[in-house]
PDB file of N, CA and C in Angstrom:
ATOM      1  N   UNK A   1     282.715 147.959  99.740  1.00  0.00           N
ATOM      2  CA  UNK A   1     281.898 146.790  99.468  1.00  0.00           C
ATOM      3  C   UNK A   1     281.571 146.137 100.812  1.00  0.00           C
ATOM      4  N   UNK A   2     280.300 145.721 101.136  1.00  0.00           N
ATOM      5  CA  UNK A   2     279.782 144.887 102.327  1.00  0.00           C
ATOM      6  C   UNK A   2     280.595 143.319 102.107  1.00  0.00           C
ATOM      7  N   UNK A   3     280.300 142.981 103.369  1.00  0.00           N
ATOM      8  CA  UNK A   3     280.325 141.690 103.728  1.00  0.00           C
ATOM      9  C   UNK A   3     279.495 141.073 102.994  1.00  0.00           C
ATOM     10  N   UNK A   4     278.050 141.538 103.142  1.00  0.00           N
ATOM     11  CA  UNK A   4     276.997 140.709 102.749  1.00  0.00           C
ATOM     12  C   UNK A   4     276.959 140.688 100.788  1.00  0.00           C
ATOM     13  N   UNK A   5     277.433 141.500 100.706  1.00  0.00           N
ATOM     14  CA  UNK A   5     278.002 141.649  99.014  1.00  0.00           C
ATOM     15  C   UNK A   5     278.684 140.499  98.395  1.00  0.00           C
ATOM     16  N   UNK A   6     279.757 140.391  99.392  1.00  0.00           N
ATOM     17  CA  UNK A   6     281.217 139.790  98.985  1.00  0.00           C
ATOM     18  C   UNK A   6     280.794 138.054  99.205  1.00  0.00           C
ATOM     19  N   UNK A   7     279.700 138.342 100.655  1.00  0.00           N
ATOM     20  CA  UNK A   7     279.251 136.876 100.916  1.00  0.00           C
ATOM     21  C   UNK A   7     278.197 136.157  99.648  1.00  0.00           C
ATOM     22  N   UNK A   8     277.654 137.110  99.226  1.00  0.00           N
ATOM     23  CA  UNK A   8     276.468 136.768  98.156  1.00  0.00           C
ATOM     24  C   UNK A   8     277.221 136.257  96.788  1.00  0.00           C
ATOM     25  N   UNK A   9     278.185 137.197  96.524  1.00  0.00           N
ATOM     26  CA  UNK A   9     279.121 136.918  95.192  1.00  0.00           C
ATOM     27  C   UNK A   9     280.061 134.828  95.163  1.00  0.00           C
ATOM     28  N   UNK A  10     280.345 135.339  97.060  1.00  0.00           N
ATOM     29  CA  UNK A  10     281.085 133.788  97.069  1.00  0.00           C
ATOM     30  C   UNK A  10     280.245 132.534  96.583  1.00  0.00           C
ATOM     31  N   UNK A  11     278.457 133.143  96.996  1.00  0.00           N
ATOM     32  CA  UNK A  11     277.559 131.557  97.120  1.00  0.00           C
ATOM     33  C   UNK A  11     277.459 131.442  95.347  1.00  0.00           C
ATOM     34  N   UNK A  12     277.879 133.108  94.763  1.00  0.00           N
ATOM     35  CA  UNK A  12     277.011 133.071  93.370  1.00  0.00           C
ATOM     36  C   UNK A  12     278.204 132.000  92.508  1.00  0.00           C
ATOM     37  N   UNK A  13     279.328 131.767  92.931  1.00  0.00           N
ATOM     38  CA  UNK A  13     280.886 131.331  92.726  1.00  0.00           C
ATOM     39  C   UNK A  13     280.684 130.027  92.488  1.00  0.00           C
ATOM     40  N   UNK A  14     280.288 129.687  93.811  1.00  0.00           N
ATOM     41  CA  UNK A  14     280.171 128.308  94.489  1.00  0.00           C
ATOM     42  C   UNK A  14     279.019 127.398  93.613  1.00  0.00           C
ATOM     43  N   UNK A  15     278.198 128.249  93.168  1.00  0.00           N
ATOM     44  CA  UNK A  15     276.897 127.425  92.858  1.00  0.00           C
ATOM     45  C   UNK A  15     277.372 127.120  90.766  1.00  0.00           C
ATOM     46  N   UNK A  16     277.891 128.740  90.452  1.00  0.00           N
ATOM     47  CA  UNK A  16     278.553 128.489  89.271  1.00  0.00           C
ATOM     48  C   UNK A  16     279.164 127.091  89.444  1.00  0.00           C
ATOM     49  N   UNK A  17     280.283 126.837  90.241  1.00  0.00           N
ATOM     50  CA  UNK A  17     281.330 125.538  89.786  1.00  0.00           C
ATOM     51  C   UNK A  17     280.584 124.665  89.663  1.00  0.00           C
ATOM     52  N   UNK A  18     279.570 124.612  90.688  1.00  0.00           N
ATOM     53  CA  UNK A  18     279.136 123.220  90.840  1.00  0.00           C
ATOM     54  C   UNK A  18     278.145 123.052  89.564  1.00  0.00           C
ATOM     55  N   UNK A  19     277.803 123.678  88.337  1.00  0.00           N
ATOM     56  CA  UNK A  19     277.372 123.138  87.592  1.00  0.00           C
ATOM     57  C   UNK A  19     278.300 122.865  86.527  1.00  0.00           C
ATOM     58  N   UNK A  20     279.470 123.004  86.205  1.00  0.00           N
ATOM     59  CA  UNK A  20     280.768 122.330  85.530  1.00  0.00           C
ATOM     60  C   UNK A  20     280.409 120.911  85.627  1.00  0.00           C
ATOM     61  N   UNK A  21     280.280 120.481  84.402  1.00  0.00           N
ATOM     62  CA  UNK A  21     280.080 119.025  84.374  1.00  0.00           C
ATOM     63  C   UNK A  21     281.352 117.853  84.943  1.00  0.00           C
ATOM     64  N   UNK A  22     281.247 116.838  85.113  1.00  0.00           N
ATOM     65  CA  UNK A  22     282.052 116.013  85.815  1.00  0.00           C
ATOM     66  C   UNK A  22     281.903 114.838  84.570  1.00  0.00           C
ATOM     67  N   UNK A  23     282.986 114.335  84.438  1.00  0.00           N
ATOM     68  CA  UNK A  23     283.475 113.083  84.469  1.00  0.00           C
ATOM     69  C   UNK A  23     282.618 111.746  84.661  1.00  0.00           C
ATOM     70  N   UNK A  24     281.697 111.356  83.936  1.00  0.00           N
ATOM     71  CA  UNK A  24     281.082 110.057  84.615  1.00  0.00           C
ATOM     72  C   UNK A  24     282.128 108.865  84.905  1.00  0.00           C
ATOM     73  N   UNK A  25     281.582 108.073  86.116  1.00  0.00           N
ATOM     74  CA  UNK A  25     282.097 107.369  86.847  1.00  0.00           C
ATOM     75  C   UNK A  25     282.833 106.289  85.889  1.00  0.00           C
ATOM     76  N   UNK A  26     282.790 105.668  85.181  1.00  0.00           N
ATOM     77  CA  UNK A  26     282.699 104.395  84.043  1.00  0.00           C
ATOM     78  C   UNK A  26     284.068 105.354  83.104  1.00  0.00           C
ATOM     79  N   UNK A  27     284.244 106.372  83.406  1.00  0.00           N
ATOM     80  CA  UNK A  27     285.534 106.925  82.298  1.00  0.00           C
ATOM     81  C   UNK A  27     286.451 106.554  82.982  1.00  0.00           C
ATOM     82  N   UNK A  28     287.171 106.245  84.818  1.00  0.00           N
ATOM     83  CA  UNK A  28     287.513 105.851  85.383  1.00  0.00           C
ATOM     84  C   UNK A  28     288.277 104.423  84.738  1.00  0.00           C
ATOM     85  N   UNK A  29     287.042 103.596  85.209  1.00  0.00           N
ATOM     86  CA  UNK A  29     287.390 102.325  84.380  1.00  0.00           C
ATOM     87  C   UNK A  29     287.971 102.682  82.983  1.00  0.00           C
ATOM     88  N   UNK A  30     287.533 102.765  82.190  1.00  0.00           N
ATOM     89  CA  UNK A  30     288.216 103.411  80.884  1.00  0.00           C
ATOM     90  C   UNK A  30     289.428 103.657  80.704  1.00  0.00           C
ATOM     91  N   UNK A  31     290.638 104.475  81.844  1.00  0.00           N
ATOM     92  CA  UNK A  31     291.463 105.101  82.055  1.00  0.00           C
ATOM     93  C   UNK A  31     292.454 103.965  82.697  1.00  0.00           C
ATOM     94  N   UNK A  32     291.984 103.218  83.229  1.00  0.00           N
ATOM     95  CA  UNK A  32     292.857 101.899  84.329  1.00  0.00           C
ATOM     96  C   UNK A  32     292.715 100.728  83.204  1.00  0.00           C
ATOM     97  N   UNK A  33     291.753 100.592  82.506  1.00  0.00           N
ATOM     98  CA  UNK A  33     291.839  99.587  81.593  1.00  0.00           C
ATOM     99  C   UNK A  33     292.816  99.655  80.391  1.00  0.00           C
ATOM    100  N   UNK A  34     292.564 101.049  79.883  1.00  0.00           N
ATOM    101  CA  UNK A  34     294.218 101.298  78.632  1.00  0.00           C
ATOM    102  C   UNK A  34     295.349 101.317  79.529  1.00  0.00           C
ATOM    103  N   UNK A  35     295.095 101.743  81.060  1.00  0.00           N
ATOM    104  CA  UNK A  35     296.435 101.141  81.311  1.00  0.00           C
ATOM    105  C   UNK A  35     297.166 100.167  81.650  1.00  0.00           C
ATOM    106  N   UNK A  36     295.901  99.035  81.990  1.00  0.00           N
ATOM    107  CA  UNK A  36     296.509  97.882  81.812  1.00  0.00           C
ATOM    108  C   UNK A  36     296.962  97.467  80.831  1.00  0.00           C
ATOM    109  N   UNK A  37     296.140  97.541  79.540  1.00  0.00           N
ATOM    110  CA  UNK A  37     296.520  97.608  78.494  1.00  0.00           C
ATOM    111  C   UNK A  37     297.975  97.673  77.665  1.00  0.00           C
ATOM    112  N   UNK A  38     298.160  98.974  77.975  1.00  0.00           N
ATOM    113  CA  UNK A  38     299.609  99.279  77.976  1.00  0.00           C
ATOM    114  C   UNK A  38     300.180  98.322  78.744  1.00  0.00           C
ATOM    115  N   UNK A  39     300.255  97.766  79.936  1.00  0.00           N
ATOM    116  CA  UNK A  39     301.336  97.627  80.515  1.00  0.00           C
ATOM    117  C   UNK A  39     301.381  95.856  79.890  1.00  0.00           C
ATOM    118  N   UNK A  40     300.083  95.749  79.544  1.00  0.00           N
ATOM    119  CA  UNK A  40     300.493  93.996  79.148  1.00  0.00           C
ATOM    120  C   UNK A  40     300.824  94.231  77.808  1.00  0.00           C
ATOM    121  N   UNK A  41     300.567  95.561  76.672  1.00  0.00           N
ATOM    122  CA  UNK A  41     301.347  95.340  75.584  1.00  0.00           C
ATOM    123  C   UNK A  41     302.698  95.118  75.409  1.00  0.00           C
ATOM    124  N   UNK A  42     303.097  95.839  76.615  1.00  0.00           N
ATOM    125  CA  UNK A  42     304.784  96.264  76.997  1.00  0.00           C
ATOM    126  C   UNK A  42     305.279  94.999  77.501  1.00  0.00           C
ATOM    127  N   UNK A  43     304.580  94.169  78.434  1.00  0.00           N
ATOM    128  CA  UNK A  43     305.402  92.980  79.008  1.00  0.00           C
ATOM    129  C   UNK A  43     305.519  92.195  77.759  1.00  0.00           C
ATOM    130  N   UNK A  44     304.631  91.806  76.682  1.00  0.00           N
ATOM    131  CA  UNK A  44     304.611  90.745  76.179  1.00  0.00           C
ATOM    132  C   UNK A  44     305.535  91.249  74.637  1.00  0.00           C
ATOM    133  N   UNK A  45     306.010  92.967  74.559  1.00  0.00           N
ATOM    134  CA  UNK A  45     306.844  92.947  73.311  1.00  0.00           C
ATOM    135  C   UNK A  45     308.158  92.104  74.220  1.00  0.00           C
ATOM    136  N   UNK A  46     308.296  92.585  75.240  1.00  0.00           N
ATOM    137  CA  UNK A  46     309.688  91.955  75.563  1.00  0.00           C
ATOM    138  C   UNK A  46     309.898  90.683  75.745  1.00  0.00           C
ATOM    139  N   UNK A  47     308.654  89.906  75.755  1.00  0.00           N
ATOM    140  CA  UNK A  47     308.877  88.644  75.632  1.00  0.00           C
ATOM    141  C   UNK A  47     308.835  87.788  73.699  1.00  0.00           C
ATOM    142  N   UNK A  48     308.775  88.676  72.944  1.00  0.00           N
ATOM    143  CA  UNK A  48     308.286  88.875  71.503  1.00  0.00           C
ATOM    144  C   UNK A  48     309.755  88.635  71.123  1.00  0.00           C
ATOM    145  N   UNK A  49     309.580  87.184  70.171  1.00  0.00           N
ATOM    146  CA  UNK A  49     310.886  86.422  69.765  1.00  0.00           C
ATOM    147  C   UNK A  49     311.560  87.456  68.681  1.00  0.00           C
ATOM    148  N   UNK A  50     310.766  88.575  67.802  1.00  0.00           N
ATOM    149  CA  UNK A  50     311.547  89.486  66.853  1.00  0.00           C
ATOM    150  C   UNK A  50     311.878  90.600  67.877  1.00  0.00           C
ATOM    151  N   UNK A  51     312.064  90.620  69.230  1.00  0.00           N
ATOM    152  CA  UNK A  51     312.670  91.992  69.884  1.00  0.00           C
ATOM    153  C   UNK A  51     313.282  92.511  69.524  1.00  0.00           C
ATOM    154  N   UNK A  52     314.328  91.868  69.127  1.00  0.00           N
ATOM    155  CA  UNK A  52     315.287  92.733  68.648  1.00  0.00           C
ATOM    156  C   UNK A  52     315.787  93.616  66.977  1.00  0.00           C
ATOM    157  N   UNK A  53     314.858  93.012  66.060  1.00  0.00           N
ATOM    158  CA  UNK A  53     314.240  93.466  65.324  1.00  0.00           C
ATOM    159  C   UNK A  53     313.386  94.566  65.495  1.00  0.00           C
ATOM    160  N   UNK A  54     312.645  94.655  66.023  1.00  0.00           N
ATOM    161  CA  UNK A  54     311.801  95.619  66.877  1.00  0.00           C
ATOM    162  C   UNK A  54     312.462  96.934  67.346  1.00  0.00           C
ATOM    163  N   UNK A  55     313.426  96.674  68.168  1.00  0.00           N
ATOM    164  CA  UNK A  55     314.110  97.538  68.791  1.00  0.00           C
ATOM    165  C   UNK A  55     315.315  98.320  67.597  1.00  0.00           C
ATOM    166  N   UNK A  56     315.397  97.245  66.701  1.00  0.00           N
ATOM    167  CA  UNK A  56     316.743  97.968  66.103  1.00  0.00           C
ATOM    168  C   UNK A  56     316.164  98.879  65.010  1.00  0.00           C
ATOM    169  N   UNK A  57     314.828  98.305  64.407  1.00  0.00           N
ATOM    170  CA  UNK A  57     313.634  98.855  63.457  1.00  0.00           C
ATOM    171  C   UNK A  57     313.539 100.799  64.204  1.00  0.00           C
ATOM    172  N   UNK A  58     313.410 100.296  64.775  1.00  0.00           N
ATOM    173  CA  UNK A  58     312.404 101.891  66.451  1.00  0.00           C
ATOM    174  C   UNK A  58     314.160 102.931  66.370  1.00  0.00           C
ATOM    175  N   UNK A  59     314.788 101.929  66.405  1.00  0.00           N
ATOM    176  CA  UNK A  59     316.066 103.127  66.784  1.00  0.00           C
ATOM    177  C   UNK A  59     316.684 103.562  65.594  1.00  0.00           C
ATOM    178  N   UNK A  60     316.803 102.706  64.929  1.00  0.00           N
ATOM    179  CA  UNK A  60     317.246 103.370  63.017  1.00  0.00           C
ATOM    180  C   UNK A  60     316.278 104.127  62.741  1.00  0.00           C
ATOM    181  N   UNK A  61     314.802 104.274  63.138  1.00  0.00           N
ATOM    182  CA  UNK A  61     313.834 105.212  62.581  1.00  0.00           C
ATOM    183  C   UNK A  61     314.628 106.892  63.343  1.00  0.00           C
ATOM    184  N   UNK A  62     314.675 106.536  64.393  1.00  0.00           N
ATOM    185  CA  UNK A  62     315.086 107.968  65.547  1.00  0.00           C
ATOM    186  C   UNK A  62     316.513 108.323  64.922  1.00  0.00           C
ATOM    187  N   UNK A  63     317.353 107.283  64.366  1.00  0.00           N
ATOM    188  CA  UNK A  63     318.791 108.111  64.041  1.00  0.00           C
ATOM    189  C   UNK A  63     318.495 108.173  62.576  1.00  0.00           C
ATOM    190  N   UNK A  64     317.915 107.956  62.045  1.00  0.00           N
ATOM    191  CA  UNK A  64     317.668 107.897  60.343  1.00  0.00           C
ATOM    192  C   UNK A  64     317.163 109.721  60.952  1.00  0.00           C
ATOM    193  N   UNK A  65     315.942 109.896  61.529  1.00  0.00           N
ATOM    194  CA  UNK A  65     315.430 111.170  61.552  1.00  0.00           C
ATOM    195  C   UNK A  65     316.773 112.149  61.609  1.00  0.00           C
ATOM    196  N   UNK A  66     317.554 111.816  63.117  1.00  0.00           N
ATOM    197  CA  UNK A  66     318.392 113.038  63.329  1.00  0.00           C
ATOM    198  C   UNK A  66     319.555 113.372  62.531  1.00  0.00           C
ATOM    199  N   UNK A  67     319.541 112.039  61.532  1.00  0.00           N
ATOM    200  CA  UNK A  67     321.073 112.467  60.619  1.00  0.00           C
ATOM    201  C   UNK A  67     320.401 113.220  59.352  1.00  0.00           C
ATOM    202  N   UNK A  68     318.884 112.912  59.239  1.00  0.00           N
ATOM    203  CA  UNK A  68     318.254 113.840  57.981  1.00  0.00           C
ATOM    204  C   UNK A  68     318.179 115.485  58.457  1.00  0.00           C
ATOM    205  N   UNK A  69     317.994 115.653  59.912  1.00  0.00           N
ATOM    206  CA  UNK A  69     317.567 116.430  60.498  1.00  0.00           C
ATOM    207  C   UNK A  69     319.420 117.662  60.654  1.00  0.00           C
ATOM    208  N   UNK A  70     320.516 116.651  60.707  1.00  0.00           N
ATOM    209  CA  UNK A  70     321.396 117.449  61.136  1.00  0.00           C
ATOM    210  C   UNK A  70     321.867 117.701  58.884  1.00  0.00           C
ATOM    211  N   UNK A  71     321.398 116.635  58.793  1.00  0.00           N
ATOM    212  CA  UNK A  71     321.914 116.982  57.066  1.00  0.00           C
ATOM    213  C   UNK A  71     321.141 118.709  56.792  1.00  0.00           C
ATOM    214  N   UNK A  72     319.868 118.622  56.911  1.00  0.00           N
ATOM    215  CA  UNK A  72     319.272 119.734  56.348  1.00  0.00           C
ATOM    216  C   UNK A  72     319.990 121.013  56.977  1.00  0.00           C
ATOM    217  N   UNK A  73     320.391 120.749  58.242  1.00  0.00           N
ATOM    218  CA  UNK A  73     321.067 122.393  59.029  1.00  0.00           C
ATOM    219  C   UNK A  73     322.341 122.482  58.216  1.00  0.00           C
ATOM    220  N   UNK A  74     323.179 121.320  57.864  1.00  0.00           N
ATOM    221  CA  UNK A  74     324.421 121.675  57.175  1.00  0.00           C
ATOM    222  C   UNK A  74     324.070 122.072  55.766  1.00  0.00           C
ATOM    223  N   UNK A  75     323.028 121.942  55.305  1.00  0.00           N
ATOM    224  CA  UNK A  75     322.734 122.387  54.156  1.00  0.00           C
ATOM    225  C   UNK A  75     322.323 123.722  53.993  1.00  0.00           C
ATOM    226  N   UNK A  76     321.295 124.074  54.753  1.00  0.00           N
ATOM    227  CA  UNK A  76     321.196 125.379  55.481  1.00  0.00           C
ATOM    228  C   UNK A  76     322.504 126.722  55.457  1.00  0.00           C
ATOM    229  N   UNK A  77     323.160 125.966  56.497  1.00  0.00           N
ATOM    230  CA  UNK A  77     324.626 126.561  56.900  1.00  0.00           C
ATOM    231  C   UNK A  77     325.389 126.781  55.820  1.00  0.00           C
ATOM    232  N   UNK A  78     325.444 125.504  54.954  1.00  0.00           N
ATOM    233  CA  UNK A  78     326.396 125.736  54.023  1.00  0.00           C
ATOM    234  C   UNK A  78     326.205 126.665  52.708  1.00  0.00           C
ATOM    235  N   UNK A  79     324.681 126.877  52.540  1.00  0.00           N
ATOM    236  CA  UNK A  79     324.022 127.436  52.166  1.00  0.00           C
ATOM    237  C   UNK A  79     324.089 129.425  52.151  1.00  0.00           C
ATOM    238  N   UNK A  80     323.900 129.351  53.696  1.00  0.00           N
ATOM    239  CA  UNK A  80     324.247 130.603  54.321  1.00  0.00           C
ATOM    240  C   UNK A  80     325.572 131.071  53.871  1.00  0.00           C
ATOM    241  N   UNK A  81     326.941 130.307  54.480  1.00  0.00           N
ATOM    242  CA  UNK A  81     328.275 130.596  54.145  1.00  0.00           C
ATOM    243  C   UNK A  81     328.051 130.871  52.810  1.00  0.00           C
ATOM    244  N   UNK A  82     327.812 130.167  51.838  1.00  0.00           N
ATOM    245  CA  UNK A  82     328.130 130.503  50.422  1.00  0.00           C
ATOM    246  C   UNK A  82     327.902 131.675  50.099  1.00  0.00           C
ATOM    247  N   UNK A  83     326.658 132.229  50.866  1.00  0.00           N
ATOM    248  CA  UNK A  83     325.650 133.366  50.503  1.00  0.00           C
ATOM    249  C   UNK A  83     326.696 134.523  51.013  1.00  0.00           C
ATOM    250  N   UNK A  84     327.408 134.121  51.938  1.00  0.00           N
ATOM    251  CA  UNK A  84     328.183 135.446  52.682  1.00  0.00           C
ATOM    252  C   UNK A  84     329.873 135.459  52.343  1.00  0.00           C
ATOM    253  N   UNK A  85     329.801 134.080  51.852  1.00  0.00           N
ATOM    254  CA  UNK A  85     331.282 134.243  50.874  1.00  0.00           C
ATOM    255  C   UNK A  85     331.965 134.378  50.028  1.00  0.00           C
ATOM    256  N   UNK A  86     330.966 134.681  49.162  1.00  0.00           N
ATOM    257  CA  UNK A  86     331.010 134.603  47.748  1.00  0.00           C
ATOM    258  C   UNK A  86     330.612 136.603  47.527  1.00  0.00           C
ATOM    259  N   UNK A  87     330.926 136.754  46.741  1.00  0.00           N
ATOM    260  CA  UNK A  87     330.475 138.321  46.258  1.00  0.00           C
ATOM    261  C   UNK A  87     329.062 138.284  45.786  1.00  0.00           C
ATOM    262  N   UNK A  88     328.545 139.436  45.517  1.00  0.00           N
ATOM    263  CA  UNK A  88     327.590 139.687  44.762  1.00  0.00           C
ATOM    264  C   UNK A  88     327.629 139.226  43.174  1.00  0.00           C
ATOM    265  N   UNK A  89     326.574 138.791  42.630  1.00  0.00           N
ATOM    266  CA  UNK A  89     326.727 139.096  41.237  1.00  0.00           C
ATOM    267  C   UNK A  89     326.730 140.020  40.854  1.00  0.00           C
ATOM    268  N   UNK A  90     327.783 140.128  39.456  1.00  0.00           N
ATOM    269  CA  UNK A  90     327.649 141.388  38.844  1.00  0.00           C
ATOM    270  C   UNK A  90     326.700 141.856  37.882  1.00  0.00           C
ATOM    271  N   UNK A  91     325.561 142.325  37.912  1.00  0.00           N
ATOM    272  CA  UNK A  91     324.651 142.670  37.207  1.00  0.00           C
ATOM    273  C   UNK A  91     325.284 143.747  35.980  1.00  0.00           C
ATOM    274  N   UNK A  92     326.144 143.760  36.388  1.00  0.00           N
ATOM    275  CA  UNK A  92     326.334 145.098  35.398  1.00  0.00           C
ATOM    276  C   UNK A  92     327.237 144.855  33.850  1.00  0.00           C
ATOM    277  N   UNK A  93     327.663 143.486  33.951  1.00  0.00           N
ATOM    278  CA  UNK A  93     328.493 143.533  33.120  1.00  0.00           C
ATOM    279  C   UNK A  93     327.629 142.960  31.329  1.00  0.00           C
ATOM    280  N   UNK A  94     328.526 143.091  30.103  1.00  0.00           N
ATOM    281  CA  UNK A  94     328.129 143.128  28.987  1.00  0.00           C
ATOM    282  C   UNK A  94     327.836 142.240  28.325  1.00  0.00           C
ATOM    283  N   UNK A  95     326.524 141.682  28.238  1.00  0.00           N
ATOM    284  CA  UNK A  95     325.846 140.637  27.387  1.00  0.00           C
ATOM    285  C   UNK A  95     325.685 141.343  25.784  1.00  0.00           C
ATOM    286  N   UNK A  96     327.008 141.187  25.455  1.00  0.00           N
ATOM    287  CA  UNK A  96     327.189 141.683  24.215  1.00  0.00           C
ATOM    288  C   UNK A  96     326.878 140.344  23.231  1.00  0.00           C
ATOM    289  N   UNK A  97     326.280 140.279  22.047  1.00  0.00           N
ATOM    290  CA  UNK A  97     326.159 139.582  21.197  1.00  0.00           C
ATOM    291  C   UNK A  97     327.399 138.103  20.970  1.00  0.00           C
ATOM    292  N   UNK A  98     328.814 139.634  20.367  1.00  0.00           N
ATOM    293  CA  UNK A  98     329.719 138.994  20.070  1.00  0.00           C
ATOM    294  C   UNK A  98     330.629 137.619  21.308  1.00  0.00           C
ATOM    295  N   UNK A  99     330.661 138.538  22.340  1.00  0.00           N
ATOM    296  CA  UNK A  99     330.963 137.595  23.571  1.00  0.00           C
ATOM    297  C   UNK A  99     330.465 136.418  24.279  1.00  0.00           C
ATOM    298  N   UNK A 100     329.063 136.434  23.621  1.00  0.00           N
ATOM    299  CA  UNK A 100     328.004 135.593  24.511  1.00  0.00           C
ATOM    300  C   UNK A 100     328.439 134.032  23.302  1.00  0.00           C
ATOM    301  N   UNK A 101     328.448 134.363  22.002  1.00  0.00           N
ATOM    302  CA  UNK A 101     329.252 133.204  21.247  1.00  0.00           C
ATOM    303  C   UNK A 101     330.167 132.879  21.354  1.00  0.00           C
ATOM    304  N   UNK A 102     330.947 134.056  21.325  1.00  0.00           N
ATOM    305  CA  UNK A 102     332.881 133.799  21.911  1.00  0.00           C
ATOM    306  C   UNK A 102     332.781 132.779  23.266  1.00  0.00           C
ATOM    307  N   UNK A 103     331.872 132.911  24.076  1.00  0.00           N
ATOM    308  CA  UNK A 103     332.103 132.044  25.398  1.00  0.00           C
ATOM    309  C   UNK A 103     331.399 131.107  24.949  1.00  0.00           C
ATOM    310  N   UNK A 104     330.395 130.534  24.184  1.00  0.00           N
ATOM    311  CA  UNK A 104     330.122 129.432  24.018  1.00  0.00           C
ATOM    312  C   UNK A 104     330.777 128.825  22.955  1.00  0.00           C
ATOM    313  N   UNK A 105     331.576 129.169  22.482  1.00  0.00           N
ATOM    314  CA  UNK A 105     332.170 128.454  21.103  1.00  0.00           C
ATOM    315  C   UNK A 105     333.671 127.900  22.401  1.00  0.00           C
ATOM    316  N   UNK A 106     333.944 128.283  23.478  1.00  0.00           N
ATOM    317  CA  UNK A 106     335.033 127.957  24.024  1.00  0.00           C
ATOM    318  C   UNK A 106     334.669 126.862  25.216  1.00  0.00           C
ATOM    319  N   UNK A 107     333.128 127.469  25.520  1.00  0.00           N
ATOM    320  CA  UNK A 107     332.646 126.629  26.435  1.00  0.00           C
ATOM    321  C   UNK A 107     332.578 125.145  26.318  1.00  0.00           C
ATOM    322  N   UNK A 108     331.758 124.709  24.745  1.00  0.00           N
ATOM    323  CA  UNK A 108     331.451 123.662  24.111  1.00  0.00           C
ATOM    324  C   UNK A 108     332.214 122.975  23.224  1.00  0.00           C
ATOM    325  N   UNK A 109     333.067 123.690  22.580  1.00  0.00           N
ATOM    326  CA  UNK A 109     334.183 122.945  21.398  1.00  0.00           C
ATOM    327  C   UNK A 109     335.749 123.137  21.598  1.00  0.00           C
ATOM    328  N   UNK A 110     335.819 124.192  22.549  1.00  0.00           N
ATOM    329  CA  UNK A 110     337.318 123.807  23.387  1.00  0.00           C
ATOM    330  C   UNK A 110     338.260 124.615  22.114  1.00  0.00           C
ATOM    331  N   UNK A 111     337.658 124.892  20.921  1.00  0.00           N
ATOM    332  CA  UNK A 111     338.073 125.583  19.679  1.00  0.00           C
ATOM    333  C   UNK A 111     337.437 126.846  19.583  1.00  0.00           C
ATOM    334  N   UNK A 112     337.937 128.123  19.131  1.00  0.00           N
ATOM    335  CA  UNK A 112     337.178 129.320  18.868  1.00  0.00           C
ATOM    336  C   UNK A 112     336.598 129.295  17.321  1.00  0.00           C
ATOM    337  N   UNK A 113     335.436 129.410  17.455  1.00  0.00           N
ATOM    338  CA  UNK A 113     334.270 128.962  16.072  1.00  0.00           C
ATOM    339  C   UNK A 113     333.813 130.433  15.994  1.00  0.00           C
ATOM    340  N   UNK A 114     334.233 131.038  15.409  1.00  0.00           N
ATOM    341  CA  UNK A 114     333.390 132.454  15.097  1.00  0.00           C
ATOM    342  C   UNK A 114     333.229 132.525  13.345  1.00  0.00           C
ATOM    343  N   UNK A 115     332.062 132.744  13.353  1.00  0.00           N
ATOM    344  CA  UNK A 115     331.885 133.039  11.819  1.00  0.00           C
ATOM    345  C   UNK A 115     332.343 134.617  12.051  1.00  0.00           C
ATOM    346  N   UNK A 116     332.909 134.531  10.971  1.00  0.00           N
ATOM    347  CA  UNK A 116     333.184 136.120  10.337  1.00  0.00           C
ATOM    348  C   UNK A 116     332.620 136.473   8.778  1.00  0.00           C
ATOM    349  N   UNK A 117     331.915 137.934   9.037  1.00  0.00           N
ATOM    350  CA  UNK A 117     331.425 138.311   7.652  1.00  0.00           C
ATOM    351  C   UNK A 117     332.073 138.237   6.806  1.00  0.00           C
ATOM    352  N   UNK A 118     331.994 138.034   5.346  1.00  0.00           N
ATOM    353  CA  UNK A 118     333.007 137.846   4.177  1.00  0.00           C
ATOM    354  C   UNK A 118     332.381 139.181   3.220  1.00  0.00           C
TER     355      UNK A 118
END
C-alpha cells in the first residue's frame, strides 16, 4: 500500500468524524443547571425538619428489600435441601380401592369405618 493511499484514507477518516454531530452549546447549561439543582435539593433535605423521617423511611425501604431478598434464597435453599433429602416418590405403589378408604376412614374419624358386604 502507498503512502499516498494510506494518506488519502486518513483525510477520508478525518472528514467522516467531523460530520458526527455535536452537542449544541445550551445542553451545557442544561447539564450545570440539574446540577445545581441537585445540589440545592440535597442542601435543603438536610435542613428539612422531617429528616429524620426521611432517612429512616429510605433505609427501612433498603433493609425491608434485603431481608425479602435473603428470605427468598432461604426459601430457595430450603427448597433445594428438601428436594435432595427426602427420597423419591414412590410411584409404584397400590392405589387399591380397598386401602384408599382404609386410609381415609383412619385419616378423618380416628375409627376404622369399613362397610362390609352382607
Amino acid at each position: 500500500m502507498s503512502l499516498h493511499a494510506c494518506l488519502a484514507s486518513m483525510a477520508r477518516l478525518k472528514a467522516w468524524r467531523s460530520l458526527n454531530p455535536k452537542p449544541p452549546i445550551f445542553f451545557v447549561f442544561v447539564i450545570f443547571s440539574q446540577l445545581a439543582q441537585c445540589i440545592l435539593f440535597s442542601l435543603s433535605t438536610w435542613l428539612h425538619q422531617y429528616l429524620f423521617i426521611i432517612l429512616l423511611n429510605s433505609s427501612h425501604r433498603v433493609l425491608v428489600r434485603s431481608k425479602q431478598a435473603m428470605e427468598y434464597t432461604g426459601i430457595a435453599c430450603a427448597t433445594a435441601l428438601m428436594r435432595i433429602s427426602f427420597p423419591p416418590f414412590d410411584r409404584s405403589f397400590s392405589f387399591h380401592p380397598w386401602i384408599f378408604f382404609h386410609t381415609l376412614s383412619f385419616t378423618y374419624s380416628k375409627v376404622l369405618a369399613l362397610a362390609l358386604p352382607t
